[in-house]
N, C-alpha and C. Protein backbone atom coordinates (compact mmCIF):
# COMPACT_ATOMS: atom_id res chain seq x y z
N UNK A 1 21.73 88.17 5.28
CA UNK A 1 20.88 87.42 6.17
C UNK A 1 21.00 85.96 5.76
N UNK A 2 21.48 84.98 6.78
CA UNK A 2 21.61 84.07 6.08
C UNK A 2 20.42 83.09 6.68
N UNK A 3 19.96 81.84 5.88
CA UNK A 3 18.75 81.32 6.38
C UNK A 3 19.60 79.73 7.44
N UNK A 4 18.93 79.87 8.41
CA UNK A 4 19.42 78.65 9.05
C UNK A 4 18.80 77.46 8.47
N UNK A 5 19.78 75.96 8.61
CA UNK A 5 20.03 74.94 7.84
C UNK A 5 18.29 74.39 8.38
N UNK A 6 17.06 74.14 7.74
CA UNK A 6 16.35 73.55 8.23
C UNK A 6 16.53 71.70 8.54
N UNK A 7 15.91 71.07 9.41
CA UNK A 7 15.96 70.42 9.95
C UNK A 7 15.51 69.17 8.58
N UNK A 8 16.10 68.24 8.59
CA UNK A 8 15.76 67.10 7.97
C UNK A 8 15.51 65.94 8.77
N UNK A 9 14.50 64.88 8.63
CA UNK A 9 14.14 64.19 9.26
C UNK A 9 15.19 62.70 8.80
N UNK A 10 15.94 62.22 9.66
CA UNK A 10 16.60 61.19 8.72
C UNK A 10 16.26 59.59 9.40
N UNK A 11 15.33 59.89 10.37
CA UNK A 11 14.96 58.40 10.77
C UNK A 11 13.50 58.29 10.27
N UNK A 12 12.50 57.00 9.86
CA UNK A 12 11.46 56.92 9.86
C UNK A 12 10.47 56.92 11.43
N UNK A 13 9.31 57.16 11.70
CA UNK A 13 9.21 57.30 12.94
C UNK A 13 7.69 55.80 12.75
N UNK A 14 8.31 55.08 13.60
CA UNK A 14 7.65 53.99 13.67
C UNK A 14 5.68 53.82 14.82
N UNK A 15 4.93 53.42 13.95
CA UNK A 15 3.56 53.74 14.81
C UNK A 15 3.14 52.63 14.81
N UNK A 16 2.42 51.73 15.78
CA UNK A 16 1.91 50.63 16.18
C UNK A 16 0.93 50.48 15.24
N UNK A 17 0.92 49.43 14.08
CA UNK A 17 -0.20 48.81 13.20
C UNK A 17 -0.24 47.65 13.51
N UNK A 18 -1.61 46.93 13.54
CA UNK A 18 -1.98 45.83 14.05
C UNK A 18 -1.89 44.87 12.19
N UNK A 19 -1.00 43.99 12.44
CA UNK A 19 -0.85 42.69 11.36
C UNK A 19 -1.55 41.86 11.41
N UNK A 20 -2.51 41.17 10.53
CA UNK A 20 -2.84 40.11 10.70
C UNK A 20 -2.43 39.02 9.75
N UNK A 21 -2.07 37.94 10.60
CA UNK A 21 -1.25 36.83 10.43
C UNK A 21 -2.14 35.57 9.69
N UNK A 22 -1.78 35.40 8.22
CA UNK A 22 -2.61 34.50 7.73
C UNK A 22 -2.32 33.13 8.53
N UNK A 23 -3.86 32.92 8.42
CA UNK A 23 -4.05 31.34 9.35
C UNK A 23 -3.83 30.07 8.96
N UNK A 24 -3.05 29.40 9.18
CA UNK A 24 -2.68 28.05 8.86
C UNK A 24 -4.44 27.16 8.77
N UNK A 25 -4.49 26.53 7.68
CA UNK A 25 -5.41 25.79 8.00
C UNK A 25 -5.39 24.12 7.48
N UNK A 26 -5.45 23.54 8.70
CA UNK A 26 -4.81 22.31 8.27
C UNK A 26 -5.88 21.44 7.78
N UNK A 27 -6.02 20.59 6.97
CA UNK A 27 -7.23 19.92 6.15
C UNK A 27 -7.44 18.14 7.03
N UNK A 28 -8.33 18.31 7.60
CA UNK A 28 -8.36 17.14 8.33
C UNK A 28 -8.06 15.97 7.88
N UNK A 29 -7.54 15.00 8.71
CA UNK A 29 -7.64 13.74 7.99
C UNK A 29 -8.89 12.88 8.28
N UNK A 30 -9.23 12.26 6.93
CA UNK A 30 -10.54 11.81 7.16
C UNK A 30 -11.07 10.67 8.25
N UNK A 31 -12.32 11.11 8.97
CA UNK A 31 -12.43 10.14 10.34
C UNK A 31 -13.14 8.93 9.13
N UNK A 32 -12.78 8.23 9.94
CA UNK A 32 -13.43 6.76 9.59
C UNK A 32 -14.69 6.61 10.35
N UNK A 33 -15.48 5.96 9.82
CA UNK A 33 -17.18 5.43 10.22
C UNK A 33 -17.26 4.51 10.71
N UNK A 34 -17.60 4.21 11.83
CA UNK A 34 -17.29 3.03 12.59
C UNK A 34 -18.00 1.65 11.80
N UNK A 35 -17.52 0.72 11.82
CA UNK A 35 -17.18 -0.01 11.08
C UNK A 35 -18.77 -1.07 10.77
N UNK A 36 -19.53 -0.97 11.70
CA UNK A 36 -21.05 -1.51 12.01
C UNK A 36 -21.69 -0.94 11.30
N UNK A 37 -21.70 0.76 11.03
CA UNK A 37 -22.38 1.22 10.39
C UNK A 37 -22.15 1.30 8.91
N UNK A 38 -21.09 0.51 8.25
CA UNK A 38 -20.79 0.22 6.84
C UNK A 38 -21.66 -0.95 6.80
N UNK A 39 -22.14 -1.39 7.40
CA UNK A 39 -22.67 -2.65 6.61
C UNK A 39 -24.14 -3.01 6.16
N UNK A 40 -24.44 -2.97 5.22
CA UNK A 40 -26.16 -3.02 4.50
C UNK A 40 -26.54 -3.78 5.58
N UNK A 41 -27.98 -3.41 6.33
CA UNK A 41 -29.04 -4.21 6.89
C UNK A 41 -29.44 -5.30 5.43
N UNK A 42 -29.26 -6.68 6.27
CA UNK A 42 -29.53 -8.18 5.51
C UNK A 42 -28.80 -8.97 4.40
N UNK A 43 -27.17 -7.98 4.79
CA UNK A 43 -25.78 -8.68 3.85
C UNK A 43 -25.17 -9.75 4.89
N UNK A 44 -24.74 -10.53 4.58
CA UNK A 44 -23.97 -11.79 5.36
C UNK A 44 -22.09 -11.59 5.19
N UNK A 45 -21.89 -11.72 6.88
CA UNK A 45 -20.56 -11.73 6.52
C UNK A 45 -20.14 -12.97 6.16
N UNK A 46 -18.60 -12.93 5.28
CA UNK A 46 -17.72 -13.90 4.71
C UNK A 46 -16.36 -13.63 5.64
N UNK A 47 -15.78 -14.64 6.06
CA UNK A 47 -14.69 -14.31 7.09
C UNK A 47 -14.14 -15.59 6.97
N UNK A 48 -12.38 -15.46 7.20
CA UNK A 48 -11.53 -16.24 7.18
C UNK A 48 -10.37 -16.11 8.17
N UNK A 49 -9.56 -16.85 8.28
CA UNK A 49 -8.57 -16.75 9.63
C UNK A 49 -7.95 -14.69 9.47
N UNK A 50 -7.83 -14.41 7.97
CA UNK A 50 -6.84 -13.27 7.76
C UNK A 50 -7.91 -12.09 7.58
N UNK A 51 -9.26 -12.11 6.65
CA UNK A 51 -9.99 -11.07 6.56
C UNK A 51 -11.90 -11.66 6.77
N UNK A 52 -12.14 -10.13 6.41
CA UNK A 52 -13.65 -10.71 6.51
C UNK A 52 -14.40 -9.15 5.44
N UNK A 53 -15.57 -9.75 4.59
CA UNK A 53 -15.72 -9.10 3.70
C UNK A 53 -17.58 -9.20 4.18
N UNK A 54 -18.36 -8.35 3.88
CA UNK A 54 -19.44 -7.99 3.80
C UNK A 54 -20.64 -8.49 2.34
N UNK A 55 -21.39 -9.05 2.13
CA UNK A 55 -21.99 -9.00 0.73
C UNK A 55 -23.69 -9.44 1.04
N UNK A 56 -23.94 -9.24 -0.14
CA UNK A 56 -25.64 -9.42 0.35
C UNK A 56 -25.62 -10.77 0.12
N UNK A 57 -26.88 -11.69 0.91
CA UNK A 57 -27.01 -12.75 1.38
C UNK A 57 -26.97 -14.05 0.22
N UNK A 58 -27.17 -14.05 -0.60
CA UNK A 58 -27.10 -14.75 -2.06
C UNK A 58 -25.95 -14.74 -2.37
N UNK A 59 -24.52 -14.77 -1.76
CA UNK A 59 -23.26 -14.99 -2.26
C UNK A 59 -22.69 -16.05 -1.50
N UNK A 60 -21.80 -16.76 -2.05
CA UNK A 60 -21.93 -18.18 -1.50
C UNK A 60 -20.20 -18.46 -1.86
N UNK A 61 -19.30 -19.45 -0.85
CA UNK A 61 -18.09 -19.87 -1.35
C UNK A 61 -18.10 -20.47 -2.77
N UNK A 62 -16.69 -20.05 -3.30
CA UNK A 62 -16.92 -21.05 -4.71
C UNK A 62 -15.58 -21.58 -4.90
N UNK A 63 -15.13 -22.20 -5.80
CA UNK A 63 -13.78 -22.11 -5.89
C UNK A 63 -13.84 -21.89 -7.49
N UNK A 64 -12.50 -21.12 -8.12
CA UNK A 64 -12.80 -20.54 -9.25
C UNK A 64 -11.24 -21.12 -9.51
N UNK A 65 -10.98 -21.20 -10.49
CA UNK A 65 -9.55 -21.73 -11.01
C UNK A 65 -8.90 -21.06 -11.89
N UNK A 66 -9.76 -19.96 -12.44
CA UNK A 66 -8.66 -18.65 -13.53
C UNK A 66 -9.17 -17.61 -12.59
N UNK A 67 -8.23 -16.88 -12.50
CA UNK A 67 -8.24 -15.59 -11.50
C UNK A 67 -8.73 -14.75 -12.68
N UNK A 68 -8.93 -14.73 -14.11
CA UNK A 68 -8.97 -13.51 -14.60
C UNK A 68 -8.07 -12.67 -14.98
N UNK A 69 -8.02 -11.63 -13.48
CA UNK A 69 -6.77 -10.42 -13.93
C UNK A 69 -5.58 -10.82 -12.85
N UNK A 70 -5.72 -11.15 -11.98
CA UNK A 70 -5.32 -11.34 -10.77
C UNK A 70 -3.96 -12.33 -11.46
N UNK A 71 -2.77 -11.76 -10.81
CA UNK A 71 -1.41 -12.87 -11.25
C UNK A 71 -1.42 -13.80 -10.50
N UNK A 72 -0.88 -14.74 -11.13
CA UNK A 72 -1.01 -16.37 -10.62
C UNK A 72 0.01 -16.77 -8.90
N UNK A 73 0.67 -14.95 -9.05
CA UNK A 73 1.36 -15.45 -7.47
C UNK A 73 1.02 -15.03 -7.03
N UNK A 74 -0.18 -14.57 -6.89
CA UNK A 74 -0.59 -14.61 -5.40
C UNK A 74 -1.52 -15.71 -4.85
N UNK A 75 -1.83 -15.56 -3.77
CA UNK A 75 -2.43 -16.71 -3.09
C UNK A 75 -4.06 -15.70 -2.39
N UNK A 76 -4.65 -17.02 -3.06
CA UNK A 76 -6.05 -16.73 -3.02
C UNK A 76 -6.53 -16.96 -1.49
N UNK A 77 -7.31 -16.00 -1.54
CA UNK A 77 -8.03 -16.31 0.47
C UNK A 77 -9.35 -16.86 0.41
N UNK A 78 -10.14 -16.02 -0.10
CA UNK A 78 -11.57 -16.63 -0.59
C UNK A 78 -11.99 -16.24 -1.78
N UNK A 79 -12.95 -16.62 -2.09
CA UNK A 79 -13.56 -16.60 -3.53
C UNK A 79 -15.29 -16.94 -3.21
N UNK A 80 -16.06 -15.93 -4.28
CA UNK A 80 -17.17 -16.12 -3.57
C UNK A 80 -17.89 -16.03 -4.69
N UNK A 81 -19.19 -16.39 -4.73
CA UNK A 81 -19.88 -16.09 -5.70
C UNK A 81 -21.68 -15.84 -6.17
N UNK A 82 -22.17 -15.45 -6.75
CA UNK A 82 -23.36 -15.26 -6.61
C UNK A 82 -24.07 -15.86 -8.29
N UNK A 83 -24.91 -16.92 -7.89
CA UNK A 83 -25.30 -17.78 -9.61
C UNK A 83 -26.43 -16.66 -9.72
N UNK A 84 -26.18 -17.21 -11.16
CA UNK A 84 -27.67 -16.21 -11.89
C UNK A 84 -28.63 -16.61 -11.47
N UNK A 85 -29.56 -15.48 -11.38
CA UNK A 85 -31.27 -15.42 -11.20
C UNK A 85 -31.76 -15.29 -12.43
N UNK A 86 -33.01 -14.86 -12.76
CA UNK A 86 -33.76 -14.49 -13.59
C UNK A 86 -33.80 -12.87 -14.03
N UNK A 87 -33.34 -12.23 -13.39
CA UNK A 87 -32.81 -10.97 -13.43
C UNK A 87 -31.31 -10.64 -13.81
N UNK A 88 -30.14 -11.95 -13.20
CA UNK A 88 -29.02 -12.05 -13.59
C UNK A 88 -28.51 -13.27 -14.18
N UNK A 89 -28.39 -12.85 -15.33
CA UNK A 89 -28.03 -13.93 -16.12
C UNK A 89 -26.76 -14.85 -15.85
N UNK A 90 -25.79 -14.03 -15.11
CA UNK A 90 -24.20 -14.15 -15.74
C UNK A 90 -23.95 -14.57 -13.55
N UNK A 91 -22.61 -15.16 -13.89
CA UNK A 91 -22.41 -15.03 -11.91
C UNK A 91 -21.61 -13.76 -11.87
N UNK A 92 -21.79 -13.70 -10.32
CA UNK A 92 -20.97 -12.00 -10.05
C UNK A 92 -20.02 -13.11 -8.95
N UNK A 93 -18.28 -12.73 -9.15
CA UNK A 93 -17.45 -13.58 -8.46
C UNK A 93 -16.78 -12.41 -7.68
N UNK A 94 -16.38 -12.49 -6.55
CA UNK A 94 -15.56 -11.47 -5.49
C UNK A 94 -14.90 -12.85 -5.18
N UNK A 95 -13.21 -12.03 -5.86
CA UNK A 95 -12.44 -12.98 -5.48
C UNK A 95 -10.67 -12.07 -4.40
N UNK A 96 -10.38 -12.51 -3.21
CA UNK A 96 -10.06 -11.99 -2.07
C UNK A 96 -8.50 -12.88 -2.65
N UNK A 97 -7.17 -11.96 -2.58
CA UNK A 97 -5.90 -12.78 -2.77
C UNK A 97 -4.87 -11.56 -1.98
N UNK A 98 -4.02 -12.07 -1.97
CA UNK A 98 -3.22 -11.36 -1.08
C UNK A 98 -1.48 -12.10 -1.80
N UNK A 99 -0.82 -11.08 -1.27
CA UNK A 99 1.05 -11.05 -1.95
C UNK A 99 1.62 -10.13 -1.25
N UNK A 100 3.04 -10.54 -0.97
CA UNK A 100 3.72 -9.53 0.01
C UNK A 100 4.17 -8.64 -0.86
N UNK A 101 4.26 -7.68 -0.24
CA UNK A 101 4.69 -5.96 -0.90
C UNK A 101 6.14 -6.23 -1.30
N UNK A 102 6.25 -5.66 -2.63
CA UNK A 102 7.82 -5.41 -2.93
C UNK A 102 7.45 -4.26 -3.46
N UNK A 103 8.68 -3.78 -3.36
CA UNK A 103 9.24 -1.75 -3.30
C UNK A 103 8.39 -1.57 -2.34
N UNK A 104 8.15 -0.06 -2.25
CA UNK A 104 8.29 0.39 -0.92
C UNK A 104 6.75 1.19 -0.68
N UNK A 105 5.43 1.06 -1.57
CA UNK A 105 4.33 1.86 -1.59
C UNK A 105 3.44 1.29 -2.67
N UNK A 106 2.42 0.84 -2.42
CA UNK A 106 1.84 0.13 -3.51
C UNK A 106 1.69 0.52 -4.79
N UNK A 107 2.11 2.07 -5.21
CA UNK A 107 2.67 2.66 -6.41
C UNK A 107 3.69 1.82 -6.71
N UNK A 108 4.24 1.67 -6.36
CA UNK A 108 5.78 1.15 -6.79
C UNK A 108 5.23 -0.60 -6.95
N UNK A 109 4.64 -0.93 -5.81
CA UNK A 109 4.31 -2.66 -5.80
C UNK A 109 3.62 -2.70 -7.49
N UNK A 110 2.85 -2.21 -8.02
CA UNK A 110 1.64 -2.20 -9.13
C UNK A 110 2.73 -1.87 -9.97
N UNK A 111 3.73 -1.22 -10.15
CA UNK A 111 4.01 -0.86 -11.63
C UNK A 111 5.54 -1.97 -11.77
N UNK A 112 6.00 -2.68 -10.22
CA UNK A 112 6.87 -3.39 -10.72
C UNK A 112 5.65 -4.99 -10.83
N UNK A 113 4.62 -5.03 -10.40
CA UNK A 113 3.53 -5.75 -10.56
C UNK A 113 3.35 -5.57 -12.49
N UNK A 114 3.06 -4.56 -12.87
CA UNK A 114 2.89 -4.62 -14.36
C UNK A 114 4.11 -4.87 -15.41
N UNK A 115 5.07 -4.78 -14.62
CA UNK A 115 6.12 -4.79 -15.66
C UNK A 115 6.54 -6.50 -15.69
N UNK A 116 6.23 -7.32 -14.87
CA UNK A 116 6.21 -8.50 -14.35
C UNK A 116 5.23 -9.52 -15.33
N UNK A 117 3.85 -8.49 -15.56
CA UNK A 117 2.46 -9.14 -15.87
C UNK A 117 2.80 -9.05 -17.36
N UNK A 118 3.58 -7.73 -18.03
CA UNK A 118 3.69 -8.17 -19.47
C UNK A 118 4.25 -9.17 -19.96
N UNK A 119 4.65 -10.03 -19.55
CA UNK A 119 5.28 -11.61 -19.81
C UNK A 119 3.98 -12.31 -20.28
N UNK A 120 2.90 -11.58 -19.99
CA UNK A 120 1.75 -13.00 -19.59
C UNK A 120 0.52 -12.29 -20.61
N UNK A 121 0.38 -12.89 -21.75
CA UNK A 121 -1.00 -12.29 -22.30
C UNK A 121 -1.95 -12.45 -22.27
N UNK A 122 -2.99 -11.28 -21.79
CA UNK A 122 -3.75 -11.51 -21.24
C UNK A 122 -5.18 -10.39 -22.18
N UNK A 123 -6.40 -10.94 -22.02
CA UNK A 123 -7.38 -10.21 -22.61
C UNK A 123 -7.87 -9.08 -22.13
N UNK A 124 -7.35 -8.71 -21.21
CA UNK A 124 -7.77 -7.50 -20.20
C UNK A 124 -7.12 -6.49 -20.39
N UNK A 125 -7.70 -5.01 -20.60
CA UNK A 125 -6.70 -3.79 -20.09
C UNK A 125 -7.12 -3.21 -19.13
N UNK A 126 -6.15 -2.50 -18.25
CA UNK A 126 -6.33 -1.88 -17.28
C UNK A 126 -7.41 0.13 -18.37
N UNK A 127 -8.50 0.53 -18.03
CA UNK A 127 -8.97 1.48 -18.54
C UNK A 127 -9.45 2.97 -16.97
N UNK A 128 -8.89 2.58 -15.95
CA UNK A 128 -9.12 3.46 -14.96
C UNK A 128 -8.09 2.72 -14.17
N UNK A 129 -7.15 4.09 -13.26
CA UNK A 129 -6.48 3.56 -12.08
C UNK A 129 -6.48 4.98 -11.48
N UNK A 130 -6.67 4.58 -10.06
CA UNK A 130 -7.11 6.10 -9.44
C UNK A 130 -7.06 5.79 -7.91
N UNK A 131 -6.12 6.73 -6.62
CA UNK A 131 -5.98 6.03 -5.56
C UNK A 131 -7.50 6.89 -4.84
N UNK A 132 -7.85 5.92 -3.97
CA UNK A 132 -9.19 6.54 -3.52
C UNK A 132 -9.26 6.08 -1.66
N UNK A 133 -9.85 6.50 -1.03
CA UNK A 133 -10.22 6.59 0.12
C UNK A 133 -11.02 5.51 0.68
N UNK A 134 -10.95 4.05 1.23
CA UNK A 134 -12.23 3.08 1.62
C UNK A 134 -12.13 3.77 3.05
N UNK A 135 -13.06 4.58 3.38
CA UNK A 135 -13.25 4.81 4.93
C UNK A 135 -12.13 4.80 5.29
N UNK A 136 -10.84 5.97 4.84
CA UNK A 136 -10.41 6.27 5.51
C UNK A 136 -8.88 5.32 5.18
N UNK A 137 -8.73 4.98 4.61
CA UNK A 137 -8.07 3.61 4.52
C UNK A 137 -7.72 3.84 3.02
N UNK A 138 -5.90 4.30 2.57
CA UNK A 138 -5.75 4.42 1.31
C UNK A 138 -5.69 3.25 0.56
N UNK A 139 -5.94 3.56 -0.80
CA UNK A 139 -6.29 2.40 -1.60
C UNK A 139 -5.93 2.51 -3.25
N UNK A 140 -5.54 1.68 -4.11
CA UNK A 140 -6.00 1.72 -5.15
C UNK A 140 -7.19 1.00 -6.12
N UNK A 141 -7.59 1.92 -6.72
CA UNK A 141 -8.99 1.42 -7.39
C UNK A 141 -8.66 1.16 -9.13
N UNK A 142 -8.61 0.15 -9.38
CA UNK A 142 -8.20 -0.58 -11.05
C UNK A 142 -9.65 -0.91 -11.66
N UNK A 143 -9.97 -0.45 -13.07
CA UNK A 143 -11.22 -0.98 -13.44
C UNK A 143 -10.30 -1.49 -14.76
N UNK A 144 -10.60 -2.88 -14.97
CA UNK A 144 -10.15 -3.45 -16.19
C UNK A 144 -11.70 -3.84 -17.13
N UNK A 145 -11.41 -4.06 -18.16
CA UNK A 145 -12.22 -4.32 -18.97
C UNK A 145 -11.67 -5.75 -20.39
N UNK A 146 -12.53 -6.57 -20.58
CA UNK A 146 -11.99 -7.85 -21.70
C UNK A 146 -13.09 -8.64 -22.01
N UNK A 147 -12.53 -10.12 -22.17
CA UNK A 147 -13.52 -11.29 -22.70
C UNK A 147 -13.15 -12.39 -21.95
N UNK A 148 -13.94 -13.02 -21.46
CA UNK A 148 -13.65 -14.14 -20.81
C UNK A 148 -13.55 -15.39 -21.61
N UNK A 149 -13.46 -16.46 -20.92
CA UNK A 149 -12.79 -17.68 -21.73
C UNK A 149 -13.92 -18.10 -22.81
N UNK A 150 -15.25 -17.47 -22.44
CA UNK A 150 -16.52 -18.14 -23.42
C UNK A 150 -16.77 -16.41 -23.92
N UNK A 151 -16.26 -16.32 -24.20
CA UNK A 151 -16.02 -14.81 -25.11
C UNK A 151 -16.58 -13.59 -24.46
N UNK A 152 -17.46 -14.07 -23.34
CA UNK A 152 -18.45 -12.69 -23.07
C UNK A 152 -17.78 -11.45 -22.77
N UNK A 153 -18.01 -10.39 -22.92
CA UNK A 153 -17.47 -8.90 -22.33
C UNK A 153 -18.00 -8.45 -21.29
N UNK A 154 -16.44 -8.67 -20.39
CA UNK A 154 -16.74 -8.23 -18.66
C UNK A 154 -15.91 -7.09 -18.12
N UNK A 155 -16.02 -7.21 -16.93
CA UNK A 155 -14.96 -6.18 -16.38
C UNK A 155 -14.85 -6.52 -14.97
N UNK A 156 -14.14 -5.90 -14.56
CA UNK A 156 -13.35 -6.81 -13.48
C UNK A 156 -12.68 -5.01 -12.54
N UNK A 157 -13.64 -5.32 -11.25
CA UNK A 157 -13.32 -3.86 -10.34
C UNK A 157 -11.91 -4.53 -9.11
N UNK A 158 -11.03 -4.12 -9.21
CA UNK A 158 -9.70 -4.86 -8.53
C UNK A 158 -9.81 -3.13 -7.27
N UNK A 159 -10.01 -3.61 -5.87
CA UNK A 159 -8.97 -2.68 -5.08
C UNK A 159 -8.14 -3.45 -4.05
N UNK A 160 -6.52 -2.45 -4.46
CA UNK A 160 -5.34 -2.96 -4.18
C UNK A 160 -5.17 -2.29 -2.68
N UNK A 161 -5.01 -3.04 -1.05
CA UNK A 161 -4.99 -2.31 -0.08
C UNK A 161 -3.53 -2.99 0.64
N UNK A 162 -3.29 -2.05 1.20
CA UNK A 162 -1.83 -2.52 1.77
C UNK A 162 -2.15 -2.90 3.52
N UNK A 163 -1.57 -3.55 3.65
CA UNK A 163 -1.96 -3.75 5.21
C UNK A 163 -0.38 -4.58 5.89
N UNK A 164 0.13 -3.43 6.80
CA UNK A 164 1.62 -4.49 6.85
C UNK A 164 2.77 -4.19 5.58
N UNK A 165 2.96 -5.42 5.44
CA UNK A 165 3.54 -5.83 4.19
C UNK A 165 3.01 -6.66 3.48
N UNK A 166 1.49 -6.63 3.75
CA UNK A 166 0.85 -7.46 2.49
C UNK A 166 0.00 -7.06 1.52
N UNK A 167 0.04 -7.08 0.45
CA UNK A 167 -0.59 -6.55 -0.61
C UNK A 167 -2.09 -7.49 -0.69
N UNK A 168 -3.28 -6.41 -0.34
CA UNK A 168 -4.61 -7.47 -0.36
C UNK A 168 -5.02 -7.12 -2.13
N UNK A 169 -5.50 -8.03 -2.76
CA UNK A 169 -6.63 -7.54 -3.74
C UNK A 169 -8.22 -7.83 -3.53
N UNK A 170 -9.15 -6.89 -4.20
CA UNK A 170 -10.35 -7.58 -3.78
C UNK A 170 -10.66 -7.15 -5.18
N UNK A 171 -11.11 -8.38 -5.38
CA UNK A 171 -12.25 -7.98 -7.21
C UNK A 171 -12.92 -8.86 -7.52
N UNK A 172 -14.29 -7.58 -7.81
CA UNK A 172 -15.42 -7.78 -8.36
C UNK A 172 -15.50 -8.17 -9.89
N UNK A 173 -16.23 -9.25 -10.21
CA UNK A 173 -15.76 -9.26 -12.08
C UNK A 173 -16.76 -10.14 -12.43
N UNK A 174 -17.78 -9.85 -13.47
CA UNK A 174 -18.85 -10.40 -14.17
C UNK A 174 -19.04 -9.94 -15.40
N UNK A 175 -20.16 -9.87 -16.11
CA UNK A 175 -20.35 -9.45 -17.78
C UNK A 175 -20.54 -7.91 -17.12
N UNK A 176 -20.67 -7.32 -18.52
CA UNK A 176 -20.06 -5.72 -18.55
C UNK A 176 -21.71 -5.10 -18.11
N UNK A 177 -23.19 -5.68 -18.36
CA UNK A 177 -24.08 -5.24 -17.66
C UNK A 177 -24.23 -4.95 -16.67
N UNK A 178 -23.70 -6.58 -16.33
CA UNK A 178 -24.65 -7.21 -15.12
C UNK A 178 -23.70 -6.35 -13.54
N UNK A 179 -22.37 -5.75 -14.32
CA UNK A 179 -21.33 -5.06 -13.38
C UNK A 179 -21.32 -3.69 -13.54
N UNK A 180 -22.64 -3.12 -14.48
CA UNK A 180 -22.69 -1.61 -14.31
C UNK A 180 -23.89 -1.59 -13.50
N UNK A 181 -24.73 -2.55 -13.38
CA UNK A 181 -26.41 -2.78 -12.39
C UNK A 181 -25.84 -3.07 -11.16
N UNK A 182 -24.28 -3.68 -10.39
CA UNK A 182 -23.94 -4.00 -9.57
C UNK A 182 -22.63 -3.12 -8.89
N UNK A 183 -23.16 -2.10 -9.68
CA UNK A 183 -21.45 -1.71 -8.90
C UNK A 183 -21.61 -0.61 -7.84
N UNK A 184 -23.04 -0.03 -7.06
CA UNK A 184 -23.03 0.40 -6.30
C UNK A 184 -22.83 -1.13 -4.67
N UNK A 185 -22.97 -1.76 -5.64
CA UNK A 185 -23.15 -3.15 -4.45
C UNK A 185 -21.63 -3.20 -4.15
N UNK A 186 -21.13 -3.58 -5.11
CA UNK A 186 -19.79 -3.48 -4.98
C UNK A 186 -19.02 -2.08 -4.29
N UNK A 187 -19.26 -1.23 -4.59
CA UNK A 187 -18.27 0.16 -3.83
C UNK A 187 -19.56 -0.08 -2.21
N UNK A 188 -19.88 -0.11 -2.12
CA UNK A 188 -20.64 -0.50 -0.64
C UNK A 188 -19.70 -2.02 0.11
N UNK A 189 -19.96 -3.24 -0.61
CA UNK A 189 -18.80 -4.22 -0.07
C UNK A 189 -17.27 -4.05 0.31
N UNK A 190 -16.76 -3.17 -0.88
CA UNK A 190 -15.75 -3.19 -0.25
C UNK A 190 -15.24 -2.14 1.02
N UNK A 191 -15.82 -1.40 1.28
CA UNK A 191 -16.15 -0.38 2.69
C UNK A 191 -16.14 -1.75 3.77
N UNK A 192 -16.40 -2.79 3.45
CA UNK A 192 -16.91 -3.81 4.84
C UNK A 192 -15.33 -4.78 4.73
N UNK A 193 -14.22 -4.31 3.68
CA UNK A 193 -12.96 -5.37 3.44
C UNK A 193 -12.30 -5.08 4.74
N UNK A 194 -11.79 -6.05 5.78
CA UNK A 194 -10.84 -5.31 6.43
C UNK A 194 -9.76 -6.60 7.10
N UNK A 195 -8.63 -6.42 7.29
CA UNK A 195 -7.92 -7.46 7.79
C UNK A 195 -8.40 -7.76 9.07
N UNK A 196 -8.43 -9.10 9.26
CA UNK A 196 -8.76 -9.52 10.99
C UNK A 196 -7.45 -9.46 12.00
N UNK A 197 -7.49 -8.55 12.48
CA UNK A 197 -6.59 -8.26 13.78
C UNK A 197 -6.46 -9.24 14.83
């Protein structure tokens, strides 16, 4: 008796399963705040043919003749300043300069910018560099720290914004107190920096 060859199955037999397809999720780019609503109720604008900057009402043109940190090529736009009160001993200076971009991303502008600046000695080190967001608007943020020409210990808030091909700086720089009591003033001002179109 012989047994017949049973049947082997040699294809898989295919059944409708439902896949689900991981979802792309794309991370927005950040909206910007329209530009009215950056600005403190009872700050005065400062404006010039190229930009215009925001600050509370006690800041006044100045002209300043050592930039500090700021290299000597660039060309200054405004300079501003606020004298001591009785509460502030020391002045708080926001000084506005601008330089055309070389290389190709303000990464590249800043480090052929530093390799340039070690020629030049200076009392300042750079102790924070970090690129950050002004409304939307990339940026770099430099916190230096030193002594000024009458010895005091300051620091000096530099942000580097590209616009075009021009390299803006804006920095905040007073004694090392009077710029830790002021530096929400400052990250609020510079939200109001913007080139005039």
């Amino acid at each position: 008796n012989t047994a017949s060859p049973q049947q082997i199955p040699t294809g898989i037999e295919s059944t409708a399963t439902l896949v689900v397809l991981p979802t792309v999720t794309l991370t927005p780019a950040p909206t910007a705040v329209p530009y009215e609503q950056l600005i403190p109720q009872g700050w005065k604008q400062h404006r010039t043919d190229l930009i215009e900057i925001w600050l509370p009402s006690d800041y006044r043109k100045t002209a300043i003749k050592d930039l500090v940190v700021l290299d000597k090529r660039v060309v200054v736009e405004l300079t501003l300043s606020q004298t001591p009160t009785e509460t502030s001993l020391y002045h708080l200076y926001v000084i506005i300069a601008s330089e055309p971009l070389q290389g190709d991303s303000l990464d590249s502008h800043l480090e052929i910018s530093a390799v340039e600046a070690t020629a030049t000695p200076t009392t300042f080190r750079l102790v924070e560099q970090q690129d950050v967001l002004l409304n939307a608007t990339p940026a770099i943020r430099l916190l230096y720290e030193g002594k000024s020409t009458d010895n005091v210990d300051v620091n000096s808030l530099i942000f580097v914004v590209l616009d075009g091909n021009t390299v803006w700086y804006v920095e905040y720089w007073t004694q090392i107190n009077q710029f830790y009591n002021n530096l929400e003033t400052f990250e609020k001002s510079i939200l109001t920096f913007r080139p005039v179109k």
